[in-house]
Protein backbone atom coordinates (compact mmCIF):
# COMPACT_ATOMS: atom_id res chain seq x y z
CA UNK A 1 0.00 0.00 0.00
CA UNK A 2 0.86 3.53 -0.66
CA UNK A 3 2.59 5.54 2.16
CA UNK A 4 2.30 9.30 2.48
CA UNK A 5 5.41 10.91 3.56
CA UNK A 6 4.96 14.65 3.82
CA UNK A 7 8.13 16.74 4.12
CA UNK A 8 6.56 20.02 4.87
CA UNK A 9 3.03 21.31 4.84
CA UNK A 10 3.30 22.67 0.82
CA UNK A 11 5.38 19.47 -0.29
CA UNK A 12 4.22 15.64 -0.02
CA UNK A 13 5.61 12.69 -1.67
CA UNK A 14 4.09 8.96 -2.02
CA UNK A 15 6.69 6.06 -1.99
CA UNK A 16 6.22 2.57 -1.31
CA UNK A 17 7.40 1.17 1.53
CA UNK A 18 8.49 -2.31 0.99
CA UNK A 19 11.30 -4.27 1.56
CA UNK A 20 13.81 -2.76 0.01
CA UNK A 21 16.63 -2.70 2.35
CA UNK A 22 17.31 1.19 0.76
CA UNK A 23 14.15 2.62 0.59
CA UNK A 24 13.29 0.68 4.12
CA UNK A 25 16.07 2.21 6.02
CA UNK A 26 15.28 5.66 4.14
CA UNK A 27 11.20 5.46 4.79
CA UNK A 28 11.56 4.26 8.23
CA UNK A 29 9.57 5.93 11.49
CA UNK A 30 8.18 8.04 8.20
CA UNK A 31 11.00 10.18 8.35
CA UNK A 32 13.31 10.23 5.14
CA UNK A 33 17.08 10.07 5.23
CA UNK A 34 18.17 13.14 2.97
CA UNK A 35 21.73 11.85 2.03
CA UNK A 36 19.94 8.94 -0.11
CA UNK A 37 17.04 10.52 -0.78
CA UNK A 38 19.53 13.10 -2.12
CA UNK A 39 21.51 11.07 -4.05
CA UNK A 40 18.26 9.09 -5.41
CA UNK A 41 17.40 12.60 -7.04
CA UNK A 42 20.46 13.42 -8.49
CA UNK A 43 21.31 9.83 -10.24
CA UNK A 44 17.58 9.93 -11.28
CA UNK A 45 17.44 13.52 -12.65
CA UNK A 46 20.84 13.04 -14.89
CA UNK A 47 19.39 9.86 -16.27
CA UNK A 48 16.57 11.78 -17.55
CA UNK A 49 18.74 14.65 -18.40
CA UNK A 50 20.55 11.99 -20.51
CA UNK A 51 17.94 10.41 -21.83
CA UNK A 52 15.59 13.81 -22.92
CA UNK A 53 19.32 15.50 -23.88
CA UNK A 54 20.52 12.85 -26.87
CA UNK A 55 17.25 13.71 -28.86
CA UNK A 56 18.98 17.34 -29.27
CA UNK A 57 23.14 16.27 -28.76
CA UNK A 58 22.89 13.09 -29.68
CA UNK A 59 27.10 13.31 -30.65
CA UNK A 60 28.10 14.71 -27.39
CA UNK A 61 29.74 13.43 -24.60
CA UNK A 62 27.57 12.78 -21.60
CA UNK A 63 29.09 15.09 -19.29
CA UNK A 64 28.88 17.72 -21.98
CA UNK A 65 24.94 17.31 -22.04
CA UNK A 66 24.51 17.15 -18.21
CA UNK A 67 26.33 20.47 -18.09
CA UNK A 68 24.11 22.43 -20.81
CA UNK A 69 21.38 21.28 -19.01
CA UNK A 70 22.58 22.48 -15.68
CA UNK A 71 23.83 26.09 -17.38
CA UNK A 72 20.27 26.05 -18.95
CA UNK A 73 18.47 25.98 -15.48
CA UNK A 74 21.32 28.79 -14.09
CA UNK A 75 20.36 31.37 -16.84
CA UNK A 76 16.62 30.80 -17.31
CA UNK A 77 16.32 30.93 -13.93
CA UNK A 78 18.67 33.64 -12.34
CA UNK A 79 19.59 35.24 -14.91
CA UNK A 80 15.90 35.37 -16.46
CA UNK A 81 17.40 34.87 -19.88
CA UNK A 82 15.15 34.17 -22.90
CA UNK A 83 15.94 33.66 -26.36
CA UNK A 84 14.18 36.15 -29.28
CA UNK A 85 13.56 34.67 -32.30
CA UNK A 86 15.38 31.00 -33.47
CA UNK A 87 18.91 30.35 -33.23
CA UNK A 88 20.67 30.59 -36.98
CA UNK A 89 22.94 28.52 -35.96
CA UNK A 90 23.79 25.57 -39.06
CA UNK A 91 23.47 22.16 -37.74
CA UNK A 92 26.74 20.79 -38.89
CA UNK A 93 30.03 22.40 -40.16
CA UNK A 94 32.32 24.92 -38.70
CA UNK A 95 31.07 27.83 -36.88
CA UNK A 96 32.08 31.17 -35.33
CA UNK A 97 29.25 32.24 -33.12
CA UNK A 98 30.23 36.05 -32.33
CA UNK A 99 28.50 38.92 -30.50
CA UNK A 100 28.90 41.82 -28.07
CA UNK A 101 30.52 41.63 -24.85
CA UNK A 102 28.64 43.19 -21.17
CA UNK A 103 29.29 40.61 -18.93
CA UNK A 104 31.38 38.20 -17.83
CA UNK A 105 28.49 35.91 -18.01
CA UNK A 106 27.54 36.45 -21.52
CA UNK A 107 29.40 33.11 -22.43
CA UNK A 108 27.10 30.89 -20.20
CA UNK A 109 24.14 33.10 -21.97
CA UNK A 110 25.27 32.03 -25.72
CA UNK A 111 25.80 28.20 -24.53
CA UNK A 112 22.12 28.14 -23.01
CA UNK A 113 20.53 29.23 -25.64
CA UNK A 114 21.89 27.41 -28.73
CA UNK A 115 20.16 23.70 -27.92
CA UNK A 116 21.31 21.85 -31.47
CA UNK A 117 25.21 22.32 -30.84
CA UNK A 118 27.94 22.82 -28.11
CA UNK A 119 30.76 24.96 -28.61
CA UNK A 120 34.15 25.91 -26.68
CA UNK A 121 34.71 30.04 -26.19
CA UNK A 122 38.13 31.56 -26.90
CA UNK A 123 38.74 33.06 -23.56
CA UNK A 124 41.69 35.55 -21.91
CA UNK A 125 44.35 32.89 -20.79
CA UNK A 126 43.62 34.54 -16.78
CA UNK A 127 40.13 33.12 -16.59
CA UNK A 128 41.27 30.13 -17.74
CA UNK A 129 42.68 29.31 -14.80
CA UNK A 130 40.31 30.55 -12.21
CA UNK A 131 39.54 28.18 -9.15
CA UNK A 132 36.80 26.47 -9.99
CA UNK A 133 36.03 28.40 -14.07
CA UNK A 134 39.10 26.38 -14.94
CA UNK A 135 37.52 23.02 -14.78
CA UNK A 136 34.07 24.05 -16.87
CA UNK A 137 36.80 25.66 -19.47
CA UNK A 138 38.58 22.52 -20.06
CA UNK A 139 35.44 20.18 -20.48
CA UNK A 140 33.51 22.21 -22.86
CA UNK A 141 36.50 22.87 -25.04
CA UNK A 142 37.58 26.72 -24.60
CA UNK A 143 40.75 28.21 -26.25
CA UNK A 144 42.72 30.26 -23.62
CA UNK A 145 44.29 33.55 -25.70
CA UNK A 146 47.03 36.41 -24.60
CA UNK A 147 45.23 39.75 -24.62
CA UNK A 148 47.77 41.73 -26.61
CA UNK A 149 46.68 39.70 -29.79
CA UNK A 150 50.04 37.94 -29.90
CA UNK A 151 48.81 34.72 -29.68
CA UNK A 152 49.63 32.21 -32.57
CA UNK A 153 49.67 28.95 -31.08
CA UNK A 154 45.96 30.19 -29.95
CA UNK A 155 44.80 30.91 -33.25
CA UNK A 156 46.44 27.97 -34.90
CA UNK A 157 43.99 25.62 -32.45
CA UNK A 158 41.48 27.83 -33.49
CA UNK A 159 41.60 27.00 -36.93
CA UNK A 160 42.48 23.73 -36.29
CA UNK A 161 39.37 23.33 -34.66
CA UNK A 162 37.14 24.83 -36.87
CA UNK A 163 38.97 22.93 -39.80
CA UNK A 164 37.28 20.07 -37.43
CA UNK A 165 33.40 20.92 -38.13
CA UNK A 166 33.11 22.48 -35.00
CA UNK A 167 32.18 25.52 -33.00
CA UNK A 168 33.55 28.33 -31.36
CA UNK A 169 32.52 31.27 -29.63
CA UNK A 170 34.25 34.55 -29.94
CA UNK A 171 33.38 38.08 -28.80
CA UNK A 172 34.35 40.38 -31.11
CA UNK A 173 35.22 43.06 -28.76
CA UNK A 174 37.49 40.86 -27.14
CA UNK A 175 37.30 42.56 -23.68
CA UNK A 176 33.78 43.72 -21.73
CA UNK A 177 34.10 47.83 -21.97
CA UNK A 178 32.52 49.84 -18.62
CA UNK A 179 29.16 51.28 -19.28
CA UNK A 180 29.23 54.29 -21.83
CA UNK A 181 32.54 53.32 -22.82
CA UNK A 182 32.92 51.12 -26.29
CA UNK A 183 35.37 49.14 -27.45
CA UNK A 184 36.70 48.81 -30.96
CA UNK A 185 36.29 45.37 -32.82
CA UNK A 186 38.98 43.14 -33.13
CA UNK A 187 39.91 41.04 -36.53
CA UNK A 188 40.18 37.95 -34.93
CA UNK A 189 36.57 36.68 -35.77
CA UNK A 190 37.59 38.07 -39.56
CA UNK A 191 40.56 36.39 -39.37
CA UNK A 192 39.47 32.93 -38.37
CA UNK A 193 36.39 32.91 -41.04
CA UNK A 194 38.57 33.30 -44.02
CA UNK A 195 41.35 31.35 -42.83
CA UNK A 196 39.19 28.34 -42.02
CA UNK A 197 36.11 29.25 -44.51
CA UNK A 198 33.73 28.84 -40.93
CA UNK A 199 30.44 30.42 -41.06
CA UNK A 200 29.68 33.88 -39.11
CA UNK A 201 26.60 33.67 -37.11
CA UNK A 202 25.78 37.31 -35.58
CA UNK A 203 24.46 37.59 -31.97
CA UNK A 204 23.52 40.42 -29.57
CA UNK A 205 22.99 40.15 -25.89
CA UNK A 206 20.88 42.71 -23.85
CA UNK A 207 19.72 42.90 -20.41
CA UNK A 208 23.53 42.26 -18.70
CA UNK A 209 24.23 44.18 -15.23
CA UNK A 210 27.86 45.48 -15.64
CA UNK A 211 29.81 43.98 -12.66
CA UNK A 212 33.78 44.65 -11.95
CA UNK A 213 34.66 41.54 -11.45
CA UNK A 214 34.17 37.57 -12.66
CA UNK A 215 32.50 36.60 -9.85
CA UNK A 216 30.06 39.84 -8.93
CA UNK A 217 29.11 39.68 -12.73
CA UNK A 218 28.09 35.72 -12.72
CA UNK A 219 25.98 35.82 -9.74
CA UNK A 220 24.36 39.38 -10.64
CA UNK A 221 20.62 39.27 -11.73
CA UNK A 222 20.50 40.05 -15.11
CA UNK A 223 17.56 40.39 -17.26
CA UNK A 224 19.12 38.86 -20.90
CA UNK A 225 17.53 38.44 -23.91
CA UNK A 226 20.13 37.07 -26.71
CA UNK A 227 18.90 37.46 -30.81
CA UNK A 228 20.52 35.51 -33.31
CA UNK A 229 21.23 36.81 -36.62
CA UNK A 230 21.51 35.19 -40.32
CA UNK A 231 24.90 34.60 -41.38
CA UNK A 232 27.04 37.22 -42.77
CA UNK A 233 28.21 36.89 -46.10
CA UNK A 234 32.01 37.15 -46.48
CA UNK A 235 31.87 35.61 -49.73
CA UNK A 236 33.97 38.99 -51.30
CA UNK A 237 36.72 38.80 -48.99
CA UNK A 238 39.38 37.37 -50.11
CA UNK A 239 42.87 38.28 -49.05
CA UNK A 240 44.14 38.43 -45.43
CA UNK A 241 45.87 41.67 -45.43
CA UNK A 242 44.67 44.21 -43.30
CA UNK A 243 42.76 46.16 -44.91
CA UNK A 244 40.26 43.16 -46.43
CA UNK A 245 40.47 42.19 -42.28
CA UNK A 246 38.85 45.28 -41.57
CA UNK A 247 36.07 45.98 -43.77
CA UNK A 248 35.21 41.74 -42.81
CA UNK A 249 35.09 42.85 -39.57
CA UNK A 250 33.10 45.79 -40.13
CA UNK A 251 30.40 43.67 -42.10
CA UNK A 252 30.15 41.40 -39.12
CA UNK A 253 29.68 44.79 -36.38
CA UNK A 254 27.28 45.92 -38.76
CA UNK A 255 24.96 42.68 -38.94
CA UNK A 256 25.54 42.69 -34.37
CA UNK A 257 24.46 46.31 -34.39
CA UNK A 258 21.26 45.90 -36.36
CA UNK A 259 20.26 43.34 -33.61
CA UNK A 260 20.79 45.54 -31.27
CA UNK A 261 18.14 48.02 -33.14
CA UNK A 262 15.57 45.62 -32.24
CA UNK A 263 16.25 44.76 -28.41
């Protein structure tokens, strides 16, 4: 028969207490011991994460999946982040997923709300090694880069990557500027496209709380909205030198600033 356990007076669950030496021990005197029933929860909820998660990453590690499932919950629920419109993102082939840059938390924003693909974030080599940031870095595949641009062994895995099929995210401001402050666009997303012949998906971010700091800015209550744009055509570019750099680069501002007309 069916035993009512009630944990508070807004919550009550119905178990079966049989013979189960697990559940016995747990159900006991009606009161419920919360390391097992604990670890019950979390075993069952990342089996159905798994299960419910390979219909959209069916390629993907499963710690990959558990973890996009996990950021998902973080942003839609602290960060009250909803996507506007569908995500352009192509379902196979290399990628460069680029937008602006207010927070230090924009990455997690960009992961949560592209469902059909992962992707790794090229990232300043310091917050790459964060207590902590460093271990989420390493598993989903992020490319730590020197801030004065002098990084070739950074861009060479870039490349390499994309050369791969896969994805990467890339800001193309490179650093988050203070409020009222901008900051000019750097090549790198230019660069990378041509050299690797990825596809430029445009994406603007709204709604961030400027924070000083990695940690103020993650656990700040933001009120995102993210807007994905069609690819940008860099079909007439064809050199590398700087000058074809720059007017690439300006095409691909151009296509993140008209998103940010409609937020």
């Amino acid at each position: 028969m069916p035993t009512a356990i009630v944990l508070s007076d807004r919550m009550t669950f119905l178990a079966t207490a049989g013979r189960h030496p697990t559940w016995g021990a747990a159900l006991a005197g009606g009161r419920v011991e919360w390391p097992v029933f604990a670890a019950v929860l979390v075993v069952v909820g990342a089996g159905l994460l798994l299960r419910y998660g390979r219909r959209c990453l069916p390629n993907e590690p499963a710690i990959l999946v558990v973890l996009w499932y996990i950021n998902r919950f973080w942003t839609v629920f602290w960060y009250r982040l909803r996507r506007v419109g569908r995500c352009t993102v192509p379902a196979e082939g290399p990628v460069i997923l680029t937008a602006n840059h207010g927070s230090t938390a924009d990455p997690l924003m960009l992961y949560a709300t592209c469902p059909h693909r992962l992707m790794g974030f090229m990232i300043a080599r310091e917050y790459a090694h964060l207590p902590l940031l460093h271990h989420f870095t390493d598993v989903v595949g992020c490319i730590p880069v020197k801030r004065d641009g002098q990084d070739s062994a950074a861009t060479r895995a870039a490349i390499r990557r994309l050369r791969e099929g896969r994805m990467l995210g890339i800001f193309i401001e490179g650093r988050i500027p203070k409020p009222g402050e901008t900051e000019p666009p750097k090549h790198g997303v230019a660069l990378l496209a041509l050299r690797s012949g990825a596809t430029v998906v445009p994406a603007h971010i709204s709604g961030q709380v400027y924070r000083d700091g990695v940690a103020a800015s993650f656990f700040a209550r933001h009120r995102a909205r993210v807007r994905y744009g069609p690819p940008v055509d860099l079909s007439d570019f064809t050199g590398r030198d700087r000058e074809t750099l720059s007017r690439a680069t300006e095409k691909i501002l151009a296509a993140i600033l008209e998103l940010q007309t409609r937020a």
